[in-house]
PDB file of N, CA and C in Angstrom:
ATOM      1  N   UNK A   1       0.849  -1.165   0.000  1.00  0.00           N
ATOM      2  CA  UNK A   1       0.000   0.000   0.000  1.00  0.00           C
ATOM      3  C   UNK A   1       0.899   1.233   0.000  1.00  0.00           C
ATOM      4  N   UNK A   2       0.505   2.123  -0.631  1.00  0.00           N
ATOM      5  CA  UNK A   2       1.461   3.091  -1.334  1.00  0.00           C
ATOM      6  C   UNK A   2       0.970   4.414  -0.396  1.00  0.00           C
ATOM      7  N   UNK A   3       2.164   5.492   0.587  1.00  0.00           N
ATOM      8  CA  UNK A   3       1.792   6.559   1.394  1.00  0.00           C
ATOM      9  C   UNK A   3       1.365   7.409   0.446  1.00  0.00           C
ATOM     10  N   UNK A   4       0.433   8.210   0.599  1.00  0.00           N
ATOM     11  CA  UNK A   4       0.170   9.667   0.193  1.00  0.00           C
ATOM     12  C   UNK A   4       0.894  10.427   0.430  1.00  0.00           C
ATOM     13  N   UNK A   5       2.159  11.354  -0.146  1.00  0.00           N
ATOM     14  CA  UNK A   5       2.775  12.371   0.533  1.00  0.00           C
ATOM     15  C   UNK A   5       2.201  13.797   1.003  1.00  0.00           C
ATOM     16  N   UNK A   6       1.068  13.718   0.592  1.00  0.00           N
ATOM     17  CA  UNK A   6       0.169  14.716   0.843  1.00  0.00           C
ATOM     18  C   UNK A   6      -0.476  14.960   1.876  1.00  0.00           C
ATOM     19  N   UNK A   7      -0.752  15.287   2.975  1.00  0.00           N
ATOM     20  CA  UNK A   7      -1.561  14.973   4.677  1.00  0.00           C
ATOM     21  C   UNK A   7      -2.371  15.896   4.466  1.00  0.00           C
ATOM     22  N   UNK A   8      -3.879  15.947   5.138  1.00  0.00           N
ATOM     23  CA  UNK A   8      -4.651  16.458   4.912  1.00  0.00           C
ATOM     24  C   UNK A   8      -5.360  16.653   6.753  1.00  0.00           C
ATOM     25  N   UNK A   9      -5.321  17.455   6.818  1.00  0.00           N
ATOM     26  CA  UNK A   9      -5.184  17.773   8.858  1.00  0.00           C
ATOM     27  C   UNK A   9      -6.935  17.601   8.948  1.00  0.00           C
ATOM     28  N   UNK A  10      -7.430  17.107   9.979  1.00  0.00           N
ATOM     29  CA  UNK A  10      -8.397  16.748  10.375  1.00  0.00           C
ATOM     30  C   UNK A  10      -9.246  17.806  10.377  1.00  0.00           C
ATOM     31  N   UNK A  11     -10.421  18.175  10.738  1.00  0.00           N
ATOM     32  CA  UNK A  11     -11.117  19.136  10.571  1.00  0.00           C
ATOM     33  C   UNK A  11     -11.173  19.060  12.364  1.00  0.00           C
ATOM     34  N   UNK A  12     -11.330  20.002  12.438  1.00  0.00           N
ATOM     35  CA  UNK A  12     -11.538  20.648  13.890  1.00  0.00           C
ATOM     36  C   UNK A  12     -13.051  20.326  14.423  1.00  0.00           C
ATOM     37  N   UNK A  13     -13.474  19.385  15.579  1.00  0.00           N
ATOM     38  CA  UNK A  13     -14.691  19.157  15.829  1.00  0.00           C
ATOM     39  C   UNK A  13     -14.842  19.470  17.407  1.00  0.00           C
ATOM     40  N   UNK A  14     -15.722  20.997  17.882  1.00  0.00           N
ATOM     41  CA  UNK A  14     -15.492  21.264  18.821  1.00  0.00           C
ATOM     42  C   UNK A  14     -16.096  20.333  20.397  1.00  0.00           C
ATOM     43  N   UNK A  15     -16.947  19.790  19.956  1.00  0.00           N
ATOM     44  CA  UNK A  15     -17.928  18.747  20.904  1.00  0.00           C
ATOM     45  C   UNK A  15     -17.031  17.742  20.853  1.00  0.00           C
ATOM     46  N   UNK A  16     -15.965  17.278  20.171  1.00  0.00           N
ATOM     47  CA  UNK A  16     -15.281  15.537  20.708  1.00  0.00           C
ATOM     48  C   UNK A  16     -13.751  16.181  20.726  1.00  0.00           C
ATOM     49  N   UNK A  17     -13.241  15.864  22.334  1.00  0.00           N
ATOM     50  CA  UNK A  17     -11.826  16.023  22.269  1.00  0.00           C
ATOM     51  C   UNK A  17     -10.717  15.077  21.115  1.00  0.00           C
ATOM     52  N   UNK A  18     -10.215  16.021  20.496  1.00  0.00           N
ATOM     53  CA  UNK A  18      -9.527  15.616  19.301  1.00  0.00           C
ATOM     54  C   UNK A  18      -8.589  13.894  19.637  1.00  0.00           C
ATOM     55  N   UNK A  19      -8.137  14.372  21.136  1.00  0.00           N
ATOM     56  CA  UNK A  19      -7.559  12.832  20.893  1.00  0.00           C
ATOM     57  C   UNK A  19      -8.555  11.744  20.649  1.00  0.00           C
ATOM     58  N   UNK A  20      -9.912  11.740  20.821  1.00  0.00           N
ATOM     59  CA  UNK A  20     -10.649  10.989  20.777  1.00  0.00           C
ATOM     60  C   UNK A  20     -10.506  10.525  19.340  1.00  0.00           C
ATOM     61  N   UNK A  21     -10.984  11.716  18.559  1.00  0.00           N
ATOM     62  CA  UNK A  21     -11.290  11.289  17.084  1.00  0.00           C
ATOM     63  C   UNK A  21      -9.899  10.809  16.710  1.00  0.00           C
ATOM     64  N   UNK A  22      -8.818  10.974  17.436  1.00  0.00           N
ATOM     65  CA  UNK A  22      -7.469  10.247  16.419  1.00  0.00           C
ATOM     66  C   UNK A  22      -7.724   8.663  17.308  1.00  0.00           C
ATOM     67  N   UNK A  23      -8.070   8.689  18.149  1.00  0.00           N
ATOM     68  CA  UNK A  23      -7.902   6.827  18.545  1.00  0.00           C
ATOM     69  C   UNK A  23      -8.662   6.105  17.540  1.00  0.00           C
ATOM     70  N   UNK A  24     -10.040   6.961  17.293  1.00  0.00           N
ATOM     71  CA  UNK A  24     -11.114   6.597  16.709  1.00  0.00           C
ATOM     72  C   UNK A  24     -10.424   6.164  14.926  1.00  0.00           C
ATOM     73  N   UNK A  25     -10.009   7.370  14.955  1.00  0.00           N
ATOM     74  CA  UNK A  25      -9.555   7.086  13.553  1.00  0.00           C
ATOM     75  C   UNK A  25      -8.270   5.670  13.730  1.00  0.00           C
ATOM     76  N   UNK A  26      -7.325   5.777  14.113  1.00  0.00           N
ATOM     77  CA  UNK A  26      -6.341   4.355  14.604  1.00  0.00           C
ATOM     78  C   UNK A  26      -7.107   3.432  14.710  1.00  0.00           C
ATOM     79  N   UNK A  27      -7.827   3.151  15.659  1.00  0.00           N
ATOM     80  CA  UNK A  27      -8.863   2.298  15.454  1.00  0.00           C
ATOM     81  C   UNK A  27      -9.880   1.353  14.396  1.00  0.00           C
ATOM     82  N   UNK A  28      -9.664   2.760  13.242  1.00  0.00           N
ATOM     83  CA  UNK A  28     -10.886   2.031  12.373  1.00  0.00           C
ATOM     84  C   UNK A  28      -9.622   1.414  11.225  1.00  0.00           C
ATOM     85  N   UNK A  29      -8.505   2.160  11.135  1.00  0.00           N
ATOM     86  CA  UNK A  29      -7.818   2.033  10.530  1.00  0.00           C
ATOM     87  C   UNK A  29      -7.021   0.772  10.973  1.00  0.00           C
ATOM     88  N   UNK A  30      -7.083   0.206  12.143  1.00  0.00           N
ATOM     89  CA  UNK A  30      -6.519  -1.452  12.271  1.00  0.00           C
ATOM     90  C   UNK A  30      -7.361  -2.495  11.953  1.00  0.00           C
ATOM     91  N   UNK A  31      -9.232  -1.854  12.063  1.00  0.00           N
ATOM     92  CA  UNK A  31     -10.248  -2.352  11.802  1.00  0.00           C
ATOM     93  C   UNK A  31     -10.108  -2.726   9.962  1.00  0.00           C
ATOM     94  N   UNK A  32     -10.194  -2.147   9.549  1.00  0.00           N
ATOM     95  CA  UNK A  32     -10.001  -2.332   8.171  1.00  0.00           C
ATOM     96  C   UNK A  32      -8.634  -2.872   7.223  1.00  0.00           C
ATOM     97  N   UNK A  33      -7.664  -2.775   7.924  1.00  0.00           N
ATOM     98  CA  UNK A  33      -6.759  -3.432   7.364  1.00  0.00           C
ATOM     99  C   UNK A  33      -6.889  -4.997   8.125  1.00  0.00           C
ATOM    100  N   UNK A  34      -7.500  -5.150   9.096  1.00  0.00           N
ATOM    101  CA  UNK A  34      -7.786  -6.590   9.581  1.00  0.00           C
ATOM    102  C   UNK A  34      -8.630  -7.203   8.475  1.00  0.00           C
ATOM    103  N   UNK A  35     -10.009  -6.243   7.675  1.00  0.00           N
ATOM    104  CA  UNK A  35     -10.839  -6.586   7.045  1.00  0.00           C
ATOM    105  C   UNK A  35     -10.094  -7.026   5.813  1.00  0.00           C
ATOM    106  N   UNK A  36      -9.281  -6.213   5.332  1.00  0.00           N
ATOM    107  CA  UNK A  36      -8.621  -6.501   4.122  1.00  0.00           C
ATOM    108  C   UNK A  36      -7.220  -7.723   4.093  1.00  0.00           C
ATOM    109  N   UNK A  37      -7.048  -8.205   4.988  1.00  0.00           N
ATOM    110  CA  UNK A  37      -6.256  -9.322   5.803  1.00  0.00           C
ATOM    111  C   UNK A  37      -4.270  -9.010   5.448  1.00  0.00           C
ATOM    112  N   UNK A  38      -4.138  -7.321   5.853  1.00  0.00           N
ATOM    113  CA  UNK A  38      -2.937  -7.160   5.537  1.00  0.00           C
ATOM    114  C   UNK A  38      -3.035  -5.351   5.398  1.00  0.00           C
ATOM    115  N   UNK A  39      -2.257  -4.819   6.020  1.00  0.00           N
ATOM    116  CA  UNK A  39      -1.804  -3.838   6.047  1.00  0.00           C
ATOM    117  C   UNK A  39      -0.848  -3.045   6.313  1.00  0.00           C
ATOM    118  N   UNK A  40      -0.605  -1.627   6.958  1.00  0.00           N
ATOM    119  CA  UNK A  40       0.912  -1.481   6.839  1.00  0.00           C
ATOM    120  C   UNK A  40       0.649   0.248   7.536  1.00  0.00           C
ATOM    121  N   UNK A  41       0.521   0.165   8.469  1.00  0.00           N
ATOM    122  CA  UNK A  41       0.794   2.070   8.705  1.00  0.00           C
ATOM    123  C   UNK A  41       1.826   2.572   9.653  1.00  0.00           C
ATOM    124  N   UNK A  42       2.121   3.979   9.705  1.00  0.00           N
ATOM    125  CA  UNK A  42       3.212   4.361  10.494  1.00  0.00           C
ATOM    126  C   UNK A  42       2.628   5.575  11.201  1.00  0.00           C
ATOM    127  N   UNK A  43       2.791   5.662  12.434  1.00  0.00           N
ATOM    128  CA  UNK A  43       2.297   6.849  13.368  1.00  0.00           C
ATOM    129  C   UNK A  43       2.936   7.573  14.100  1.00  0.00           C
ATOM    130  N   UNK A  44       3.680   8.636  14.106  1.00  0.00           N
ATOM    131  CA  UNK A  44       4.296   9.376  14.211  1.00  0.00           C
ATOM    132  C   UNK A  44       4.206  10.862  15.245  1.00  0.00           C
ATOM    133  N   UNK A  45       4.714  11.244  16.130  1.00  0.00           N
ATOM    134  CA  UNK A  45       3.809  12.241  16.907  1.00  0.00           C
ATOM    135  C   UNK A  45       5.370  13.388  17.111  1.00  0.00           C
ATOM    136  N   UNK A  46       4.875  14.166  17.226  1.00  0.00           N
ATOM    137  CA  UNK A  46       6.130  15.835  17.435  1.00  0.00           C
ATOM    138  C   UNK A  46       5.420  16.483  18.008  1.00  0.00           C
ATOM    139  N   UNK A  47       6.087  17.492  18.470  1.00  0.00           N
ATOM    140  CA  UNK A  47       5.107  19.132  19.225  1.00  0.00           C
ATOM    141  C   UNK A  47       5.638  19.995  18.569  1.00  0.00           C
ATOM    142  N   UNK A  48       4.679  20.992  18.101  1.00  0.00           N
ATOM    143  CA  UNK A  48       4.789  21.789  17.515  1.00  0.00           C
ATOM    144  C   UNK A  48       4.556  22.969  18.395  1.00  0.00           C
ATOM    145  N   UNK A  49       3.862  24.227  17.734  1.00  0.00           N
ATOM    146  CA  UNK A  49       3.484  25.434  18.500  1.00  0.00           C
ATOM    147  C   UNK A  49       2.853  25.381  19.513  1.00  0.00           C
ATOM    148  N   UNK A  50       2.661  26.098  20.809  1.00  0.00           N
ATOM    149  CA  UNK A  50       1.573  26.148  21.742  1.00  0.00           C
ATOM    150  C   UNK A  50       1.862  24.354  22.826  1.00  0.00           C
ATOM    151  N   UNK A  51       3.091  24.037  22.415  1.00  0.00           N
ATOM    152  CA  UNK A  51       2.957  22.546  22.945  1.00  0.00           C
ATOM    153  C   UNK A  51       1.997  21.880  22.615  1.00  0.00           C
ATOM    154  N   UNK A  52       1.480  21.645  21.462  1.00  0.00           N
ATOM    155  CA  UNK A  52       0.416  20.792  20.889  1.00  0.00           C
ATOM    156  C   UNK A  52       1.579  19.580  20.630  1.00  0.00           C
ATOM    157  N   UNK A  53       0.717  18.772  20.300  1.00  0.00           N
ATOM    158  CA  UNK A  53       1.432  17.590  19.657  1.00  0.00           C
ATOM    159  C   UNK A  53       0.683  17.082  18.419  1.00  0.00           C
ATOM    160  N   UNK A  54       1.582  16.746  17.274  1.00  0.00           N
ATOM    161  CA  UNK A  54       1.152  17.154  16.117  1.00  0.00           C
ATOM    162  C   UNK A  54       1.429  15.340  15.915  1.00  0.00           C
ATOM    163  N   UNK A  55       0.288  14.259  15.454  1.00  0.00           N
ATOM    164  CA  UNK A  55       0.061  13.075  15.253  1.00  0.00           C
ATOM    165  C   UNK A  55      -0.431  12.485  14.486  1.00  0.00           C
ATOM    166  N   UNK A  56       0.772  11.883  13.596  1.00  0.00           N
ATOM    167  CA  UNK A  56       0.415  11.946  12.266  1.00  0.00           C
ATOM    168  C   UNK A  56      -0.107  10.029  12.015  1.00  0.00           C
ATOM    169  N   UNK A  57      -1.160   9.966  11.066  1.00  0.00           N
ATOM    170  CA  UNK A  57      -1.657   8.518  11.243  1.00  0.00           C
ATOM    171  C   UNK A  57      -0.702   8.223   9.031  1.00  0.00           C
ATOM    172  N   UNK A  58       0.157   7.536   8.902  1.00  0.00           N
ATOM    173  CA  UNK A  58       0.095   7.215   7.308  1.00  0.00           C
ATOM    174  C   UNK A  58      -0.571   5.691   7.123  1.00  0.00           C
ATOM    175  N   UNK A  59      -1.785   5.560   6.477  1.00  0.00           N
ATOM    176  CA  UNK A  59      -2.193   4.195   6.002  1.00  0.00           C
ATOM    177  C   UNK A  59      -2.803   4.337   4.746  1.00  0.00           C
ATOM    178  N   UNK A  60      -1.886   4.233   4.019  1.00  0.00           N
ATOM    179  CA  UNK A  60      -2.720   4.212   2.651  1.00  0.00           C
ATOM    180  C   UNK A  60      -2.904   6.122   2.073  1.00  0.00           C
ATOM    181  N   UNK A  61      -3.166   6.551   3.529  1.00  0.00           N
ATOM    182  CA  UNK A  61      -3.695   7.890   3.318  1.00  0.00           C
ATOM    183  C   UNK A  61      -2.938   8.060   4.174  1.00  0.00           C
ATOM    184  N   UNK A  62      -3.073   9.818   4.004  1.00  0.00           N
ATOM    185  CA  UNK A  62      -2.289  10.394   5.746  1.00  0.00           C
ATOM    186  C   UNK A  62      -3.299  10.892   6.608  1.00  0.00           C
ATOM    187  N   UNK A  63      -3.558  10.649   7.812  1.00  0.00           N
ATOM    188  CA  UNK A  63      -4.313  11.682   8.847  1.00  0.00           C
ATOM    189  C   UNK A  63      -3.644  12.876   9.633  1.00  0.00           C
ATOM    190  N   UNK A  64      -3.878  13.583  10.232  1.00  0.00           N
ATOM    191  CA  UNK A  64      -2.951  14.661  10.650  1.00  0.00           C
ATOM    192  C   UNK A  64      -4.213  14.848  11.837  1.00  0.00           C
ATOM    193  N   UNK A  65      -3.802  15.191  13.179  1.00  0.00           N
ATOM    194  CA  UNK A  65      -4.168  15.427  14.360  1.00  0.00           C
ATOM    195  C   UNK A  65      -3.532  16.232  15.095  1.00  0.00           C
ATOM    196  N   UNK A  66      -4.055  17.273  15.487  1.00  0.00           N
ATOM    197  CA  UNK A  66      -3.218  18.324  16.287  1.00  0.00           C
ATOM    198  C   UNK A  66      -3.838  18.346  17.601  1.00  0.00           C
ATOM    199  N   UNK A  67      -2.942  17.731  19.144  1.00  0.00           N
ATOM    200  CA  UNK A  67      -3.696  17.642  20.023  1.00  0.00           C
ATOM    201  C   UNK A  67      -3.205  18.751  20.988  1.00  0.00           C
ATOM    202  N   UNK A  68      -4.384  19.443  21.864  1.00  0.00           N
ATOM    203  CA  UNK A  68      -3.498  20.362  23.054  1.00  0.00           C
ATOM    204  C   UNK A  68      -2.718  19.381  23.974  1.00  0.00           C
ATOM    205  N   UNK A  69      -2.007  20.236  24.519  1.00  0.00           N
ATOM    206  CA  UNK A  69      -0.778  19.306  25.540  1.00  0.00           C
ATOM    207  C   UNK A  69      -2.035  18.977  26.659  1.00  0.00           C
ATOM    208  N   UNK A  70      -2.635  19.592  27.146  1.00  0.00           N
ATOM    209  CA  UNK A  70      -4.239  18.991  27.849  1.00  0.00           C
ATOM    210  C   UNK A  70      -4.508  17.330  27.837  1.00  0.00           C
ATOM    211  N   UNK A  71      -4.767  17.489  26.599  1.00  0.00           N
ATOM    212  CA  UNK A  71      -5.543  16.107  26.276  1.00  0.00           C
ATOM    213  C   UNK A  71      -4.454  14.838  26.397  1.00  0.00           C
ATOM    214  N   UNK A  72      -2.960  14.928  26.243  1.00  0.00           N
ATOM    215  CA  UNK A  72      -1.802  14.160  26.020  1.00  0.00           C
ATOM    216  C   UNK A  72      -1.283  13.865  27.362  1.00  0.00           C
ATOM    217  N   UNK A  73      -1.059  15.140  27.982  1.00  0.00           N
ATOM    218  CA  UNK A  73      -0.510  14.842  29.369  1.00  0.00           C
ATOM    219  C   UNK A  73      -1.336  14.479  30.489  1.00  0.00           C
ATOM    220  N   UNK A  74      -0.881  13.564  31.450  1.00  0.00           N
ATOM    221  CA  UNK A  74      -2.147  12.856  32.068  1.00  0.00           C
ATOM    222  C   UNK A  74      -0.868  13.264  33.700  1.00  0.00           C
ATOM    223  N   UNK A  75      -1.758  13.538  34.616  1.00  0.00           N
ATOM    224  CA  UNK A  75      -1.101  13.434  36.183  1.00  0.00           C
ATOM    225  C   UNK A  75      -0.340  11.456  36.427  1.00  0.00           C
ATOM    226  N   UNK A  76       0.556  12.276  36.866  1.00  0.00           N
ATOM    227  CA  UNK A  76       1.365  10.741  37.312  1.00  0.00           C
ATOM    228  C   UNK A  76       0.558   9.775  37.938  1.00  0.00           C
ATOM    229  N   UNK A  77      -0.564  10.403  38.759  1.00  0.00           N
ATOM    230  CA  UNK A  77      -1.547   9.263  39.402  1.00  0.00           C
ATOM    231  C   UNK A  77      -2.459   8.368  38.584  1.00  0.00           C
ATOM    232  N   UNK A  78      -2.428   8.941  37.488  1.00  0.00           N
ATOM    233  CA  UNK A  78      -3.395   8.490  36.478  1.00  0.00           C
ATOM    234  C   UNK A  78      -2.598   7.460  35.216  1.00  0.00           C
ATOM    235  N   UNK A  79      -1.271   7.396  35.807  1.00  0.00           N
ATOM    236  CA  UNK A  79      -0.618   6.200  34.609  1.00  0.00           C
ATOM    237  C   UNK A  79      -1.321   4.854  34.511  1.00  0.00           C
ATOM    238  N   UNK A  80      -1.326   4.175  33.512  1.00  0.00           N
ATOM    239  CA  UNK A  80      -2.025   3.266  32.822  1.00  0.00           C
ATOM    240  C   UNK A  80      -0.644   2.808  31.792  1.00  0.00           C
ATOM    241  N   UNK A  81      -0.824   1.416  32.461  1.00  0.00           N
ATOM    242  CA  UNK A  81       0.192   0.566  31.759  1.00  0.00           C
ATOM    243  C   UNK A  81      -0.205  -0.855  31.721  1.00  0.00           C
ATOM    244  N   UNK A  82      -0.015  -0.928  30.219  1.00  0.00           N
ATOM    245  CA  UNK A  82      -0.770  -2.886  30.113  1.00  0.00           C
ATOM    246  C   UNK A  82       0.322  -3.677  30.384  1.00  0.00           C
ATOM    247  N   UNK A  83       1.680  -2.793  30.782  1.00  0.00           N
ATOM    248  CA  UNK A  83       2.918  -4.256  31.033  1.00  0.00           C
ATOM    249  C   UNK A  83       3.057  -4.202  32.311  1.00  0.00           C
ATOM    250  N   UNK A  84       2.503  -3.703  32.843  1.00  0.00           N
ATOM    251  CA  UNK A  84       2.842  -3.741  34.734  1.00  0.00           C
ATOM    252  C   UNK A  84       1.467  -3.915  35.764  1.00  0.00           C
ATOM    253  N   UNK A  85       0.413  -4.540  34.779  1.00  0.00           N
ATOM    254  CA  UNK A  85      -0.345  -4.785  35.496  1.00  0.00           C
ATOM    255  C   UNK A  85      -1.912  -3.409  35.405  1.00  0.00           C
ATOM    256  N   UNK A  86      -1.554  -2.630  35.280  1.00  0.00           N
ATOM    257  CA  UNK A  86      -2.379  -1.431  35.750  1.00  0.00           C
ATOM    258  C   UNK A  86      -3.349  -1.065  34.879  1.00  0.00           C
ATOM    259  N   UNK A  87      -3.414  -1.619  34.118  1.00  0.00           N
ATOM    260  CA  UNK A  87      -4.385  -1.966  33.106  1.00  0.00           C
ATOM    261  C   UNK A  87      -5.539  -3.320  32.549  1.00  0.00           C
ATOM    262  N   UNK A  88      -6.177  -2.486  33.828  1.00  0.00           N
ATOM    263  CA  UNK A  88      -6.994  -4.130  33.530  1.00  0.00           C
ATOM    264  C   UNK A  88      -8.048  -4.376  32.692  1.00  0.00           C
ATOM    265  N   UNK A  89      -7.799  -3.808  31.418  1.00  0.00           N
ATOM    266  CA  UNK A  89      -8.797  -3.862  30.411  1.00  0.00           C
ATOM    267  C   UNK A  89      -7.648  -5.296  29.324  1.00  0.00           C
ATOM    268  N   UNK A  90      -6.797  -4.947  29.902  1.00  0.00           N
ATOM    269  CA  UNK A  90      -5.561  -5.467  28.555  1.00  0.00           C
ATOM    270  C   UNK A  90      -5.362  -6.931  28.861  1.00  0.00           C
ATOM    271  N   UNK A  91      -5.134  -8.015  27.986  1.00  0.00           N
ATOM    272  CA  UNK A  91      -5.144  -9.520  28.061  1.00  0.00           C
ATOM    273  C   UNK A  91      -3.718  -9.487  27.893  1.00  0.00           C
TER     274      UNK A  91
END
């Protein structure tokens, strides 16, 4: 599957915190390359201006996600880890 060099930045949706719509999008995008029985993407994250972090999805297409440092940084009490146990959603 061939990258787009072209990225096309998400549209701004003020009712769903943006990291949402990028899991959402990751998500559908493992969903569908499962459907198609083979795929291939690369995800990539930097900070840019304002300490955003700029998260880029390439599958086939590019996604582009610009998140506030808000939504990314979480209080130390609140770590979540599926290799140490602390995550008990994870098999």
């Amino acid at each position: 599957m061939s990258v787009n060099a072209r990225s096309k930045p998400v549209q701004e949706v003020a009712s769903v915190p943006a990291i949402d719509r990028a899991i959402s999008r990751l998500l559908a995008e493992i969903y569908d390359g499962l459907r198609h029985g083979f795929f291939e993407f690369t995800l990539t994250c930097e900070i840019v201006g304002q300490e955003r972090r700029r998260l880029t999805l390439r599958a086939g297409k590019s996604h582009q996600f610009l998140l506030p440092k808000e939504e990314c940084v979480r209080s130390t009490g609140q770590t979540i880890d599926s290799c140490d146990g602390s995550d008990t959603s994870a098999t």
